[in-house]
N, C-alpha and C. Protein backbone atom coordinates (compact mmCIF):
# COMPACT_ATOMS: atom_id res chain seq x y z
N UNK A 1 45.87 3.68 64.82
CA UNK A 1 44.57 3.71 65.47
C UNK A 1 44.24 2.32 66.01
N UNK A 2 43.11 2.28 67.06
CA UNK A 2 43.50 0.92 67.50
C UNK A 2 42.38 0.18 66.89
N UNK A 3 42.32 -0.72 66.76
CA UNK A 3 41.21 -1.84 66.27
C UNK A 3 40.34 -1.86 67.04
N UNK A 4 39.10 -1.42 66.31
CA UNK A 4 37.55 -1.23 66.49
C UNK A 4 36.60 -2.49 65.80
N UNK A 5 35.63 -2.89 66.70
CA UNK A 5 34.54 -3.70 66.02
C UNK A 5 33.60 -2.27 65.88
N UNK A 6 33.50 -2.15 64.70
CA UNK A 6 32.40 -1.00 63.80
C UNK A 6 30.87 -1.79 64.67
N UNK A 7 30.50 -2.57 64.54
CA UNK A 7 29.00 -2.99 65.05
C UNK A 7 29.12 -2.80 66.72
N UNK A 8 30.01 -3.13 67.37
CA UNK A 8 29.88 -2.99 68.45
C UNK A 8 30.09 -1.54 68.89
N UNK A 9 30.87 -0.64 68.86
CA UNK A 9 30.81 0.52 68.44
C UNK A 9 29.59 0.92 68.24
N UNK A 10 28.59 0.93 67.43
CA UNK A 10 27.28 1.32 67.09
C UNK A 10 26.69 0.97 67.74
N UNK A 11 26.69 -0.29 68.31
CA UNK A 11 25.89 -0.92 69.62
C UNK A 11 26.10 0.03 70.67
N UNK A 12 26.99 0.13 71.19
CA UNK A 12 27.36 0.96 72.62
C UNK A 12 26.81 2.30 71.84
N UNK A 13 27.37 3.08 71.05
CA UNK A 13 27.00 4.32 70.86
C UNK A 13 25.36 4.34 71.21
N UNK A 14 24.71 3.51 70.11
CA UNK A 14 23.23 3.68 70.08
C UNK A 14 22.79 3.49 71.84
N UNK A 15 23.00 2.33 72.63
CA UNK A 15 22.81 2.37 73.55
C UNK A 15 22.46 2.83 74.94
N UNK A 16 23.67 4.24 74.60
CA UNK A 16 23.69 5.05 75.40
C UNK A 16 22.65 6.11 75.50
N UNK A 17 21.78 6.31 74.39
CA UNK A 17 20.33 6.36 73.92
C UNK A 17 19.64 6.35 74.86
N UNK A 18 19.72 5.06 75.46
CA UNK A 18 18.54 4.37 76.35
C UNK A 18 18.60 4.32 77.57
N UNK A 19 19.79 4.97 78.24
CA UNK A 19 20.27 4.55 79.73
C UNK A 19 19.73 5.67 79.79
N UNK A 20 18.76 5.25 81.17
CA UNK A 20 18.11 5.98 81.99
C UNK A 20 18.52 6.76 83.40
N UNK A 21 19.38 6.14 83.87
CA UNK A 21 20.52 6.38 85.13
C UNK A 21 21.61 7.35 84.46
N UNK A 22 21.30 8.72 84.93
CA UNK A 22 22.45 9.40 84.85
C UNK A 22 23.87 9.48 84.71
N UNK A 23 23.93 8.74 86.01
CA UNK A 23 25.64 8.40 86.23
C UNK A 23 26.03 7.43 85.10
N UNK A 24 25.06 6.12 84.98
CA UNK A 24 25.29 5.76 83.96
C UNK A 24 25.61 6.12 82.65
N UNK A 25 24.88 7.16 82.35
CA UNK A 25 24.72 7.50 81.15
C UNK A 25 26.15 8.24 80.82
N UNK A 26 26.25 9.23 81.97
CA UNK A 26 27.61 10.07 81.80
C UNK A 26 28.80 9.03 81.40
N UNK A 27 29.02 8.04 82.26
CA UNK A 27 30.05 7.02 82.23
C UNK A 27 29.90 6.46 80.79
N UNK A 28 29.36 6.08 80.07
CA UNK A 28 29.05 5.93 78.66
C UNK A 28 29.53 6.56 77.73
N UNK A 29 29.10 7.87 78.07
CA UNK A 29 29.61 8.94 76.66
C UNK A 29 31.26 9.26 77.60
N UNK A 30 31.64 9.30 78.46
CA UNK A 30 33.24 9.28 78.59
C UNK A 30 34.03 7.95 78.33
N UNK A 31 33.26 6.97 78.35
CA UNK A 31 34.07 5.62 77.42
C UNK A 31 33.90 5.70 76.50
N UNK A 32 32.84 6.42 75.34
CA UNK A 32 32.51 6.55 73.87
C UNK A 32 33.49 7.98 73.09
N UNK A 33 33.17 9.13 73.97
CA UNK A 33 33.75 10.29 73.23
C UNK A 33 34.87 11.08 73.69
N UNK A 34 35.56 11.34 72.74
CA UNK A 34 36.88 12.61 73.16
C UNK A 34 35.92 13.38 73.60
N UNK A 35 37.58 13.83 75.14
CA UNK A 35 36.71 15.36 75.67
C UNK A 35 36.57 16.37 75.00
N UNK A 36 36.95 16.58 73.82
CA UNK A 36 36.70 17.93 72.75
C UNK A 36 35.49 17.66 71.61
N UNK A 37 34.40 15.98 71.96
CA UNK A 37 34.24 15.57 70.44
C UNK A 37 33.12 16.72 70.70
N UNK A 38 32.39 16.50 69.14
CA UNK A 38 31.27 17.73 68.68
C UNK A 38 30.49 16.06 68.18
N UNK A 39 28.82 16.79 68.47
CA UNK A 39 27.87 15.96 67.92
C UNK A 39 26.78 17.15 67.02
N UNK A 40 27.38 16.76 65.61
CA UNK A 40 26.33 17.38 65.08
C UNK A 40 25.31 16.87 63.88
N UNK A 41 23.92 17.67 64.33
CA UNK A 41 22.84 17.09 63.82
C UNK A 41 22.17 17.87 62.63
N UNK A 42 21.99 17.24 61.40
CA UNK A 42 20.92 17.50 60.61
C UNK A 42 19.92 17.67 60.91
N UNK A 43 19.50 18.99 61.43
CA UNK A 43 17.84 19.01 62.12
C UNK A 43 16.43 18.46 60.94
N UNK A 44 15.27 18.00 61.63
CA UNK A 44 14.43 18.01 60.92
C UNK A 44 13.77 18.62 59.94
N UNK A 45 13.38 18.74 58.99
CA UNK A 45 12.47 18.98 57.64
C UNK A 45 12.24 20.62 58.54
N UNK A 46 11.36 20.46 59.77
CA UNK A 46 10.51 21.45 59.54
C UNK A 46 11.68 22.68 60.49
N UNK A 47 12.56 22.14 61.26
CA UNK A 47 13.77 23.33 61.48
C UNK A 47 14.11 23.70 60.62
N UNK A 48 14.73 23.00 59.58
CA UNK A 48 15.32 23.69 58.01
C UNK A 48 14.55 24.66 57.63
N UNK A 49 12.76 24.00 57.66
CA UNK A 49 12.11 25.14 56.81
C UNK A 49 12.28 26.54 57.37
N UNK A 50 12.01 26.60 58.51
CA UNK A 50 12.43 27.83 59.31
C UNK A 50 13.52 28.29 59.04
N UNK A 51 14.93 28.01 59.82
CA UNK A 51 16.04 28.32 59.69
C UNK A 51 15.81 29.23 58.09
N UNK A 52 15.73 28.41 56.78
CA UNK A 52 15.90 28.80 55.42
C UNK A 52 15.12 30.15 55.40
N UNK A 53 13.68 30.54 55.88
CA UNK A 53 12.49 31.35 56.20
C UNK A 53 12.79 32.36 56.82
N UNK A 54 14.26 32.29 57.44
CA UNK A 54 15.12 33.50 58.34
C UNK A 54 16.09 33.74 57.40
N UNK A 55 16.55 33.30 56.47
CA UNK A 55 17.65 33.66 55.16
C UNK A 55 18.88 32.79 55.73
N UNK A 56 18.92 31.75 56.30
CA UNK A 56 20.21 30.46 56.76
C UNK A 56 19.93 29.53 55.41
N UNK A 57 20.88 29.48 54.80
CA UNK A 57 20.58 28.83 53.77
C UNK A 57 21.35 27.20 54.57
N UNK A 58 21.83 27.11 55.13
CA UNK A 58 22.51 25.57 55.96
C UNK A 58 21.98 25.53 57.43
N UNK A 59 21.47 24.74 57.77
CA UNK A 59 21.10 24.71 59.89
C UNK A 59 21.63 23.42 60.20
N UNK A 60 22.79 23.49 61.22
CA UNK A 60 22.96 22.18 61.72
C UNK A 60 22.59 22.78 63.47
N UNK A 61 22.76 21.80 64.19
CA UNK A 61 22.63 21.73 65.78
C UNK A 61 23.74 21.20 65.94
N UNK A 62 24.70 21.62 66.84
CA UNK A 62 25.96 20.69 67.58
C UNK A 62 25.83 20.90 68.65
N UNK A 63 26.68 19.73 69.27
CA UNK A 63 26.99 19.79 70.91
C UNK A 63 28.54 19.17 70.60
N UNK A 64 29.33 20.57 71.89
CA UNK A 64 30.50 20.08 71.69
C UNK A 64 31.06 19.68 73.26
N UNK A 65 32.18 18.65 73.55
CA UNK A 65 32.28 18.40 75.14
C UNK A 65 31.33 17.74 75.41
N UNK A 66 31.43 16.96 76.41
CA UNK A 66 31.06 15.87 76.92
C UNK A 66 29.23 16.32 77.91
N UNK A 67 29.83 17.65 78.92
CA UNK A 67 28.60 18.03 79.13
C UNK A 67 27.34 18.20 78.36
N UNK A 68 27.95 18.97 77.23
CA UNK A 68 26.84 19.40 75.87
C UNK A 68 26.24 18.34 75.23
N UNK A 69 26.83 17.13 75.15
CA UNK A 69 26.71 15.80 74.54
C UNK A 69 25.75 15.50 75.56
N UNK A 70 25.87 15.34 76.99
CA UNK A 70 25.34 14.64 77.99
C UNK A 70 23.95 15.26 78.04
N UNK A 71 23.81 16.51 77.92
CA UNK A 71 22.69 17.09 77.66
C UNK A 71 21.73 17.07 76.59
N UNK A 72 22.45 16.42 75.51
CA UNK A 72 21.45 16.27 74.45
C UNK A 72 21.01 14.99 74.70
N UNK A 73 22.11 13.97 74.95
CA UNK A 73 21.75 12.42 74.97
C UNK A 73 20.73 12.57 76.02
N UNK A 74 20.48 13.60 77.34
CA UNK A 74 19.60 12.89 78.14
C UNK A 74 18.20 13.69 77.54
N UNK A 75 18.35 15.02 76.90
CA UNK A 75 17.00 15.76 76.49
C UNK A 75 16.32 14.20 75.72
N UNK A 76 17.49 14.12 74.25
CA UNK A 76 16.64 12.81 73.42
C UNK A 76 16.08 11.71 74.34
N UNK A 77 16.71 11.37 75.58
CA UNK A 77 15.95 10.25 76.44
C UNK A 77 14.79 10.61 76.36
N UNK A 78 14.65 11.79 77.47
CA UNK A 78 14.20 12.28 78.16
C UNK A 78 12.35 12.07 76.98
N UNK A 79 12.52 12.92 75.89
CA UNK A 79 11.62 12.76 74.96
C UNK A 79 11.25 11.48 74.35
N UNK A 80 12.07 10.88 73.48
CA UNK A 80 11.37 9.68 73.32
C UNK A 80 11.60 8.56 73.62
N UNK A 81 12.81 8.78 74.60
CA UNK A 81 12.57 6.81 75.44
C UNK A 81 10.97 6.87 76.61
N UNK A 82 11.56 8.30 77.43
CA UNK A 82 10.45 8.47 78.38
C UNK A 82 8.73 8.35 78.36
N UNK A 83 9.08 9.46 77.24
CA UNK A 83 8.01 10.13 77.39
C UNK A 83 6.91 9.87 75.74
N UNK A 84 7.92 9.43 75.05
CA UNK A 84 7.08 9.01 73.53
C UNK A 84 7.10 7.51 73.69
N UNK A 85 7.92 6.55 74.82
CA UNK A 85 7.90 4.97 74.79
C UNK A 85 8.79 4.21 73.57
N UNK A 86 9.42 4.91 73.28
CA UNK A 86 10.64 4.59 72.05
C UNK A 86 12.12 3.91 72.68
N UNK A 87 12.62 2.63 71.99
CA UNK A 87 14.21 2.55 72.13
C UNK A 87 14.53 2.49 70.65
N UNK A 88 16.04 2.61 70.81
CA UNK A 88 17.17 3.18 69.52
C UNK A 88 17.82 1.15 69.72
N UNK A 89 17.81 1.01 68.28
CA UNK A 89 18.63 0.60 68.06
C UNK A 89 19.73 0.10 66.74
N UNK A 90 20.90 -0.43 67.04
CA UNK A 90 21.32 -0.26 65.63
C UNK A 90 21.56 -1.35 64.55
N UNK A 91 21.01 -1.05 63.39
CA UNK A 91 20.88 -1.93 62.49
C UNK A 91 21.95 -2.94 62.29
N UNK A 92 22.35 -4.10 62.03
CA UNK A 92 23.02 -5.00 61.63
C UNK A 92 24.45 -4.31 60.37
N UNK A 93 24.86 -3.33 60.24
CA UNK A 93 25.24 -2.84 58.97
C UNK A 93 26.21 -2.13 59.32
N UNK A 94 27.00 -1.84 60.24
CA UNK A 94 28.02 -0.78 60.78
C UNK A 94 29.64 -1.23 59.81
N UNK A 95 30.04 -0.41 59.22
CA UNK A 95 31.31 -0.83 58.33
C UNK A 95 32.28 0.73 59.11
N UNK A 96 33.84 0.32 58.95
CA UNK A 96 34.86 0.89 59.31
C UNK A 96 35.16 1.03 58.10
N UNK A 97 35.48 2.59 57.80
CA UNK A 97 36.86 2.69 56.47
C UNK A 97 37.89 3.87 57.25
N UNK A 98 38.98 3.73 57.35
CA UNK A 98 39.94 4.04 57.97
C UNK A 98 39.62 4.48 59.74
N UNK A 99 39.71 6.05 59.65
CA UNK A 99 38.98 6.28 61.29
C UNK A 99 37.56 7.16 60.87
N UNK A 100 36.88 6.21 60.59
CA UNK A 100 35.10 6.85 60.03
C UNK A 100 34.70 5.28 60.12
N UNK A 101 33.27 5.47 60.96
CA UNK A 101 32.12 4.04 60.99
C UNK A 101 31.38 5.04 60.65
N UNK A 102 30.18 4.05 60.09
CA UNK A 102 28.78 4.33 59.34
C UNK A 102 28.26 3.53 59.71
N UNK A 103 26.81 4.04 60.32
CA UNK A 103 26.00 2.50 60.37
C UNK A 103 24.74 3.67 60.63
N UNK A 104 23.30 2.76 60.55
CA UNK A 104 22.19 3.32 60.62
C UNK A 104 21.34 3.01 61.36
N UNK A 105 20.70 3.27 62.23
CA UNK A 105 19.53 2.74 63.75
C UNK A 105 18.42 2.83 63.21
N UNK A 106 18.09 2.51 64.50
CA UNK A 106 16.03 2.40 64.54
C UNK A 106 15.76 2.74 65.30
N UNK A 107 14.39 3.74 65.26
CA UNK A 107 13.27 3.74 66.50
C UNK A 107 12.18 3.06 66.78
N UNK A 108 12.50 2.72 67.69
CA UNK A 108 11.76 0.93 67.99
C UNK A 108 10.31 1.61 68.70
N UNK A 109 8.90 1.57 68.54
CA UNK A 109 8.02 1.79 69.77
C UNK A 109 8.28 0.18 70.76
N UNK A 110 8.45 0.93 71.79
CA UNK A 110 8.16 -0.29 72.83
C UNK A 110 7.07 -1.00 73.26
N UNK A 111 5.58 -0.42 72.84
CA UNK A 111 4.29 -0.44 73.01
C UNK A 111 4.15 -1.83 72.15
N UNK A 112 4.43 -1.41 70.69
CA UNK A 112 4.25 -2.39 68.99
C UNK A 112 5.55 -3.58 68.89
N UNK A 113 6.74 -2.81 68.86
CA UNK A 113 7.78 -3.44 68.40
C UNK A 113 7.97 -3.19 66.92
N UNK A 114 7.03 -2.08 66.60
CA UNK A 114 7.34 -1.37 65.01
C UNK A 114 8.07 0.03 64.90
N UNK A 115 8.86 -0.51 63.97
CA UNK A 115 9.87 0.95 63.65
C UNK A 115 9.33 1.76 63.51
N UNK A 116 9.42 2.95 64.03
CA UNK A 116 8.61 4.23 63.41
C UNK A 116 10.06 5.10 62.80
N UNK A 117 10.65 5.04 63.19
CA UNK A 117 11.95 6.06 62.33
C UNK A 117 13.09 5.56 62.61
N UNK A 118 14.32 6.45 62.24
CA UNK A 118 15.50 6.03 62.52
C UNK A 118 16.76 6.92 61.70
N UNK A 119 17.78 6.64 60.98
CA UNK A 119 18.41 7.57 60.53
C UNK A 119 19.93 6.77 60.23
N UNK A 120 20.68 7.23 60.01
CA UNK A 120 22.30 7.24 59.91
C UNK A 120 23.11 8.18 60.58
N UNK A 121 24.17 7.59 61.40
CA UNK A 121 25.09 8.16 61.79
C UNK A 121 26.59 7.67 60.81
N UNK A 122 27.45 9.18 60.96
CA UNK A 122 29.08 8.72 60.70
C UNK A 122 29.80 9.53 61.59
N UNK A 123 30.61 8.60 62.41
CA UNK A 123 31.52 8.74 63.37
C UNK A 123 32.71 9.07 62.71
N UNK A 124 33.37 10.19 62.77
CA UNK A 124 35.17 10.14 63.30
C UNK A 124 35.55 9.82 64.57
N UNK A 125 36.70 8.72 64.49
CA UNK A 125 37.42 8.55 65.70
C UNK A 125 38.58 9.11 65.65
N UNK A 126 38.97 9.10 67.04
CA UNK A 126 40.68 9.53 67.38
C UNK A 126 41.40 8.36 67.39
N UNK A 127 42.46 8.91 67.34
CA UNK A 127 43.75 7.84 68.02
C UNK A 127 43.21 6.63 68.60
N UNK A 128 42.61 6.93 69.49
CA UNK A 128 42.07 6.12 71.00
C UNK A 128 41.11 5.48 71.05
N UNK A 129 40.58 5.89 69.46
CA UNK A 129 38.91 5.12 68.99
C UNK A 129 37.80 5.33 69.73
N UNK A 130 37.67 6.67 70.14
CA UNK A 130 36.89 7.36 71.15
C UNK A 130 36.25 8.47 69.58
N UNK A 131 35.17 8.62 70.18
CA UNK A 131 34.22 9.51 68.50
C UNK A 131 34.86 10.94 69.06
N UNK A 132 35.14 11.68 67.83
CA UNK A 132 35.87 12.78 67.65
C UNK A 132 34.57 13.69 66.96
N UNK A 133 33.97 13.12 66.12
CA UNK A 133 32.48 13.85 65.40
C UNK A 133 31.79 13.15 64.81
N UNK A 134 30.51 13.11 65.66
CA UNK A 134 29.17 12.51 65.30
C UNK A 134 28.51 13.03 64.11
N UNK A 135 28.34 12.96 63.16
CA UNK A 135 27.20 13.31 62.17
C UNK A 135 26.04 12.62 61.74
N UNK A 136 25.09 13.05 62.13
CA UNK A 136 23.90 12.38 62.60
C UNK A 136 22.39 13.05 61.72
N UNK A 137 22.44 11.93 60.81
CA UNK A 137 20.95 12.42 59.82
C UNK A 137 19.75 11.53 60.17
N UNK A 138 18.91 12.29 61.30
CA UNK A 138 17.66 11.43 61.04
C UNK A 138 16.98 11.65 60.00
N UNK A 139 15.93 9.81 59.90
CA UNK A 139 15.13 10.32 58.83
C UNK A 139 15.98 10.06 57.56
N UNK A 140 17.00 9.56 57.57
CA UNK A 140 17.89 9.39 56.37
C UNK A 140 18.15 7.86 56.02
């Protein structure tokens, strides 16, 4: 596998968060992810409660492929860079153990400059050090 800086890695990942330019953004997640990766999410407290309230005793959300990815990364813009005044960024703490990084972000208000949330991600990479599967707990 090839040699990864784990923080920088989390840097660019988180980053791509924030790009507002489309093209940009696309070009991002095809330098970040395999064309097969899956991004999946630990939904919030109150999806679970539901989901569980329908007899799902587990609820995740994924996006798999680059389109599906591109679509979530721009919905999450779309909501709280845009429209709630929020940037992502990632904490000082990103560690590599074999092909898996861990590291944990922030949601920055842009208004304050106070965290209001944030979470942990753990990446699998490929070969190519391109993310293979996002697992992503906000709120964690």
């Amino acid at each position: 596998m090839r040699e990864i800086d784990p923080q920088d890695l989390a840097r660019r990942y988180i980053a791509q968060w924030n790009v507002a330019d489309a093209a940009e953004r696309r070009a991002a997640i095809e330098r970040l992810w395999a064309r097969d990766a899956v991004h999946i999410l630990r939904p919030p407290v109150e999806i679970r409660e539901v989901a569980a309230g329908l007899g799902f005793d587990h609820s995740t959300l994924e996006a798999h492929g680059h389109d599906a990815i591109e679509n979530r990364v721009a919905r999450s813009h779309e909501r709280f860079v845009e429209k709630e005044g929020f940037t992502f960024r990632a904490r000082a703490d990103a560690v590599r153990l074999h092909g898996m990084v861990k590291f944990e972000w922030e949601a920055v208000s842009t208004a304050t400059g106070d965290v209001t949330g944030g979470g942990l991600d753990i990446l699998v990479l490929d070969d190519d050090g391109r993310i293979r599967t996002d697992y992503m707990f906000p709120g964690a």
